[in-house]
C-alpha atoms as a PDB file:
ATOM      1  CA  UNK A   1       6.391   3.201 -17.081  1.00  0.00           C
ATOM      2  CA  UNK A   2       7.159   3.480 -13.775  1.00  0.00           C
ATOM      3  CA  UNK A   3       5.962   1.448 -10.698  1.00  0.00           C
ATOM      4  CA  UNK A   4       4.461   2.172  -7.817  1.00  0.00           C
ATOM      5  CA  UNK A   5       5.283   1.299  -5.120  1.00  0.00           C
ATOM      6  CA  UNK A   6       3.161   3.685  -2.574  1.00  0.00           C
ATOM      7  CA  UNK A   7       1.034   0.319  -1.020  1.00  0.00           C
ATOM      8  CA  UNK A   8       4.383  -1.244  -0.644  1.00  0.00           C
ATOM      9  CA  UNK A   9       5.964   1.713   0.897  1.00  0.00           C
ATOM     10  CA  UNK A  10       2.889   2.017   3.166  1.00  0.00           C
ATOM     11  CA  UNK A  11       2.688  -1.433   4.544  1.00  0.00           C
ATOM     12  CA  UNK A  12       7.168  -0.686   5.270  1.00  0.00           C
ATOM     13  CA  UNK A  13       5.755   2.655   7.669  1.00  0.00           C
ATOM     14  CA  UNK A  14       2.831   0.248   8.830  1.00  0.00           C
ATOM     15  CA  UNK A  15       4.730  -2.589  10.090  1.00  0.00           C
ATOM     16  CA  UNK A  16       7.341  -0.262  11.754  1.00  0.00           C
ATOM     17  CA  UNK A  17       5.013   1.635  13.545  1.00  0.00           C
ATOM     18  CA  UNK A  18       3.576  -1.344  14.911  1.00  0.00           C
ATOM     19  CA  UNK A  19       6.990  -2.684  15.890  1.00  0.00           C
ATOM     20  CA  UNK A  20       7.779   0.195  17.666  1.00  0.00           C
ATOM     21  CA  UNK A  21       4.327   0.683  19.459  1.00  0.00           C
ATOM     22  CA  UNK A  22       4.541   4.407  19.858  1.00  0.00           C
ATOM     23  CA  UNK A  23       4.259   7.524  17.597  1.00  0.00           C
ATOM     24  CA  UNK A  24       6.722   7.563  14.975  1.00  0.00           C
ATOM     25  CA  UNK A  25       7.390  11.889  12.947  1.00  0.00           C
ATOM     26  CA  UNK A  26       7.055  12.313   9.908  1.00  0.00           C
ATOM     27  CA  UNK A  27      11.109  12.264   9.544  1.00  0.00           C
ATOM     28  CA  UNK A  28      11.188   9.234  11.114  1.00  0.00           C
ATOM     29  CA  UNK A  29       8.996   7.778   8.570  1.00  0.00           C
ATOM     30  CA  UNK A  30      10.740   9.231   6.009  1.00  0.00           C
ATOM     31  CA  UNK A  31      13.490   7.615   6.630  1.00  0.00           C
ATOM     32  CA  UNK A  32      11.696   3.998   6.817  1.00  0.00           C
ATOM     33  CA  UNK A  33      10.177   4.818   3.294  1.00  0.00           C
ATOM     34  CA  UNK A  34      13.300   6.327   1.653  1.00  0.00           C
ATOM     35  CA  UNK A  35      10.884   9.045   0.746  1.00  0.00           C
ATOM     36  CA  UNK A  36      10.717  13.014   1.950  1.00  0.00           C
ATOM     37  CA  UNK A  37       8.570  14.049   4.888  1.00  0.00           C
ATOM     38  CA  UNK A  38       6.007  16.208   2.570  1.00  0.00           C
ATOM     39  CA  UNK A  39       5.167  12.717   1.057  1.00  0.00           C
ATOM     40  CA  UNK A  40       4.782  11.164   4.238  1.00  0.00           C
ATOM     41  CA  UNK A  41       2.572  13.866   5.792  1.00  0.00           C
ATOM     42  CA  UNK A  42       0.292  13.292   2.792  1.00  0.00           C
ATOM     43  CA  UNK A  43      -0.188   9.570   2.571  1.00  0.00           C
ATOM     44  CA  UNK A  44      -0.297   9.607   6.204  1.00  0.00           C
ATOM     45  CA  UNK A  45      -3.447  11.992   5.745  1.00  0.00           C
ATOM     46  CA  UNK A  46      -5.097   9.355   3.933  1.00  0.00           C
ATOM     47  CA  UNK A  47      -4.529   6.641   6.041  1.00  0.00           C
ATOM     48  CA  UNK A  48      -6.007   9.026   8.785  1.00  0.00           C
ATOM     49  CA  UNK A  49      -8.938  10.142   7.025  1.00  0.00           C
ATOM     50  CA  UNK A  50      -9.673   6.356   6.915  1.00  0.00           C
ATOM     51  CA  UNK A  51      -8.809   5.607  10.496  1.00  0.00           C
ATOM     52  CA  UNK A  52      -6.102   3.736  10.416  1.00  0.00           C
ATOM     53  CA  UNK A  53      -3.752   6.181  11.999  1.00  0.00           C
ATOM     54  CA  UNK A  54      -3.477   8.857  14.035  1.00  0.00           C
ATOM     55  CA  UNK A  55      -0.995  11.971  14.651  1.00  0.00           C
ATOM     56  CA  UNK A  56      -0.534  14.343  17.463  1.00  0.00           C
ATOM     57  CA  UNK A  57       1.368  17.004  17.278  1.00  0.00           C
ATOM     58  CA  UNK A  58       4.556  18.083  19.794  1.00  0.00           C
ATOM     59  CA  UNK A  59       7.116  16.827  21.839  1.00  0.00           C
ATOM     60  CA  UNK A  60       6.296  13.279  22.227  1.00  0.00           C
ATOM     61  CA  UNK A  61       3.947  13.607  18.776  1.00  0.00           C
ATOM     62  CA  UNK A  62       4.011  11.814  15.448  1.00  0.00           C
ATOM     63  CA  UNK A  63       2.070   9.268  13.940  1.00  0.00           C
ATOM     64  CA  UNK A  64       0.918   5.818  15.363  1.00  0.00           C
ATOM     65  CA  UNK A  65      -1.375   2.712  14.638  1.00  0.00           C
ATOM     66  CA  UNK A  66      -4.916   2.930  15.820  1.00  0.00           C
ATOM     67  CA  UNK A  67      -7.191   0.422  13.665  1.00  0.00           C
ATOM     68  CA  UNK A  68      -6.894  -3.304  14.784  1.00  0.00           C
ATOM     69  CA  UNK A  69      -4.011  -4.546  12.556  1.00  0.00           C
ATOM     70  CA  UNK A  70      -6.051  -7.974  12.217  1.00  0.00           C
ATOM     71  CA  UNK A  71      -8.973  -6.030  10.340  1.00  0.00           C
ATOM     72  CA  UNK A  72      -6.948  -3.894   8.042  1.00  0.00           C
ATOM     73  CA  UNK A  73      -6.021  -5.615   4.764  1.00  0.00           C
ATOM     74  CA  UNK A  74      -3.907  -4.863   1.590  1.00  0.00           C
ATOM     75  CA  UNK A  75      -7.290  -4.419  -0.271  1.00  0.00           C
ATOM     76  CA  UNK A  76      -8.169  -1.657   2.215  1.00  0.00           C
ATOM     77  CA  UNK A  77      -4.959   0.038   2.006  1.00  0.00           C
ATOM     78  CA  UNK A  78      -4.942  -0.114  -1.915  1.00  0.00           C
ATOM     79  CA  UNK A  79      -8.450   1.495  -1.647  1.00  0.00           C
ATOM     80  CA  UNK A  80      -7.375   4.366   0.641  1.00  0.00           C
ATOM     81  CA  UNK A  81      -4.364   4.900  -1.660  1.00  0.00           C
ATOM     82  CA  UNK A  82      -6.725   6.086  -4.688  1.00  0.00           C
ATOM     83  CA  UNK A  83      -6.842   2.283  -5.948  1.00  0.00           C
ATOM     84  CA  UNK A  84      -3.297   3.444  -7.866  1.00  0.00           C
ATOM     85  CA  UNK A  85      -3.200   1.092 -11.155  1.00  0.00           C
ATOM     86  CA  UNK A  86      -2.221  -2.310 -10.165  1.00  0.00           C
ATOM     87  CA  UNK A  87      -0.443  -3.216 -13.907  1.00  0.00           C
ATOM     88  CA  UNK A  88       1.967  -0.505 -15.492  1.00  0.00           C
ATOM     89  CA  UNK A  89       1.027  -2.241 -18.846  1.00  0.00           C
ATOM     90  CA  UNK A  90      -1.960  -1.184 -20.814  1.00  0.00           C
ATOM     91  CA  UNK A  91      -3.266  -0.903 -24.393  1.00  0.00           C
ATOM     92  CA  UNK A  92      -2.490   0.683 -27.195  1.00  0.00           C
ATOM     93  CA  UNK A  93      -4.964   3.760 -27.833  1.00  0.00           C
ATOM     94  CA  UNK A  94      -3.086   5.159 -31.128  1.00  0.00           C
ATOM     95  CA  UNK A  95      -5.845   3.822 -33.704  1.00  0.00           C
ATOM     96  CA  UNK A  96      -8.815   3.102 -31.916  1.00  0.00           C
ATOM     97  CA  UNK A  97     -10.792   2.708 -35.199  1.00  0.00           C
ATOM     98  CA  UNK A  98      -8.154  -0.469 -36.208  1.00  0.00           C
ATOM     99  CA  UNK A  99     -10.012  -3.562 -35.837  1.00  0.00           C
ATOM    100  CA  UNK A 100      -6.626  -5.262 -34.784  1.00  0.00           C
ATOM    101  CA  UNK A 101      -6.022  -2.903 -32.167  1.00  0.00           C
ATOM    102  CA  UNK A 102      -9.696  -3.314 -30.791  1.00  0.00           C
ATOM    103  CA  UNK A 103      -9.374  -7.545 -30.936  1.00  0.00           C
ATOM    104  CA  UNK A 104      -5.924  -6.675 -29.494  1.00  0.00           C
ATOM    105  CA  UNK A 105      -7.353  -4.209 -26.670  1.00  0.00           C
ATOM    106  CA  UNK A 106      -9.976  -7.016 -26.029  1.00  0.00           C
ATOM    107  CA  UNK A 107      -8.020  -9.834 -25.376  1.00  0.00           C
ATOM    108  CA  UNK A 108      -5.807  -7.498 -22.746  1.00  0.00           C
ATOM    109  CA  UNK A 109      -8.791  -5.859 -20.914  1.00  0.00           C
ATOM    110  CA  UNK A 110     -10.258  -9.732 -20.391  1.00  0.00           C
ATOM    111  CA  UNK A 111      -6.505 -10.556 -19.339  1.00  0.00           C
ATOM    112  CA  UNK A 112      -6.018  -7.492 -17.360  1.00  0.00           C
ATOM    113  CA  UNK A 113      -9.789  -7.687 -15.658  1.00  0.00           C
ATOM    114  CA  UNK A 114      -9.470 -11.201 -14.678  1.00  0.00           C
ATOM    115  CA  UNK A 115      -5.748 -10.718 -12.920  1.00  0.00           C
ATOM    116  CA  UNK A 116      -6.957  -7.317 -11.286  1.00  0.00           C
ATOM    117  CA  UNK A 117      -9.700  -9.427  -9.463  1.00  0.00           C
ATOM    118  CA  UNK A 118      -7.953 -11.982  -8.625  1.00  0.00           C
ATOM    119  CA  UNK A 119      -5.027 -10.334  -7.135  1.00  0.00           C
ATOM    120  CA  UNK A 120      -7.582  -7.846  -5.254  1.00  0.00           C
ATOM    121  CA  UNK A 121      -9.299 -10.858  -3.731  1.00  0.00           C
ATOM    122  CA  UNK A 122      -6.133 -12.080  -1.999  1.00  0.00           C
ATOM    123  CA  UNK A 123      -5.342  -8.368  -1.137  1.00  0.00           C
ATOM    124  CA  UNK A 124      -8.596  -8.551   0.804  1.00  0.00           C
ATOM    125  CA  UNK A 125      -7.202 -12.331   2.659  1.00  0.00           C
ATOM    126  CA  UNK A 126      -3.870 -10.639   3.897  1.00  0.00           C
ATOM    127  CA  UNK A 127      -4.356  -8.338   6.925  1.00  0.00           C
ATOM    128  CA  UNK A 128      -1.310  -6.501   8.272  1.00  0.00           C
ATOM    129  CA  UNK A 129      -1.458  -8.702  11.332  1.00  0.00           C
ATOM    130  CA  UNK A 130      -0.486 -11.753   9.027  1.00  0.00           C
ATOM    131  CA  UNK A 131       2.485  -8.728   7.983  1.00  0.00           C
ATOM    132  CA  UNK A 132       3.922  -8.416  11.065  1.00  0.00           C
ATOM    133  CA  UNK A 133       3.539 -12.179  12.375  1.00  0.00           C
ATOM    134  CA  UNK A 134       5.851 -12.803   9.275  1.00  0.00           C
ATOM    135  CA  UNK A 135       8.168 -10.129  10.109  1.00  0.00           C
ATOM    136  CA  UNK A 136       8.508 -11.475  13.813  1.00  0.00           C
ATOM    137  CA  UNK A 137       8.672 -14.833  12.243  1.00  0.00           C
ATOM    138  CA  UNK A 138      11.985 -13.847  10.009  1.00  0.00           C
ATOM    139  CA  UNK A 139      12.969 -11.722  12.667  1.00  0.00           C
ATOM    140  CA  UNK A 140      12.884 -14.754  15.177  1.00  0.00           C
ATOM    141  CA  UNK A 141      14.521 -16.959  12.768  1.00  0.00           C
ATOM    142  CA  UNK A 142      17.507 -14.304  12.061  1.00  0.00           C
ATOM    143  CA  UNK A 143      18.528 -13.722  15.675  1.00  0.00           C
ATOM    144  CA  UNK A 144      19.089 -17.702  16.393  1.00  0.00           C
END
């Protein structure tokens, strides 16, 4: 199964636009996110329809920051995603009327509940503010 990796692709255009601190196209992105502009456009759109970002159109147009990057946190971003599955692994639902598959499928969904919470719980403790600090951080340390 394949991952994805939209949130981390996301939080790649985030931090750049913030580096930059001015409106960054579509293409521009694109290239940041190794991804097409179409795709951009799109998950773009749903970080705007949760206010996170603006675009303007023209000349000097193109998407930029405009939520406070110390209030916006993974767990916000994952939620204006769609909540995309956080595991690619998942149960078996050839034989639902097995009793080993269901003791099987029970274990995993107590598993599989219990990590999903907890990894959404320190989603919600990392803003992209602590992001970028690291990235200036690393950057700081790589340029002595």
């Amino acid at each position: 199964m394949k991952k994805d990796s939209r949130l981390s692709s996301v939080l790649h255009a985030l931090l750049h636009m913030a580096e930059r601190g001015e409106p960054l196209t579509s293409d521009e992105l694109a290239m940041c996110m190794r991804t097409n502009p179409v795709v951009v456009r799109r998950t773009m759109g749903f970080l705007r329809d949760a206010g996170i970002v603006s675009s303007a159109r023209g000349h000097a147009g193109g998407w930029a920051i405009t939520a406070d990057l110390k209030t916006v946190t993974l767990r916000q971003l994952h939620e204006t995603l769609g909540e995309p599955a956080i595991f690619a692994i998942g149960n078996r639902q050839e034989m639902p009327e097995c009793l080993v598959e269901q003791a099987v499928n029970a274990a995993l969904d107590t598993a599989f509940a219990e990590a999903e919470a907890l990894l959404l719980e320190r989603f919600a403790q990392v803003t992209l503010a602590d992001l970028a600090e690291d990235f200036a951080r690393r950057h700081r340390l790589r340029s002595q």
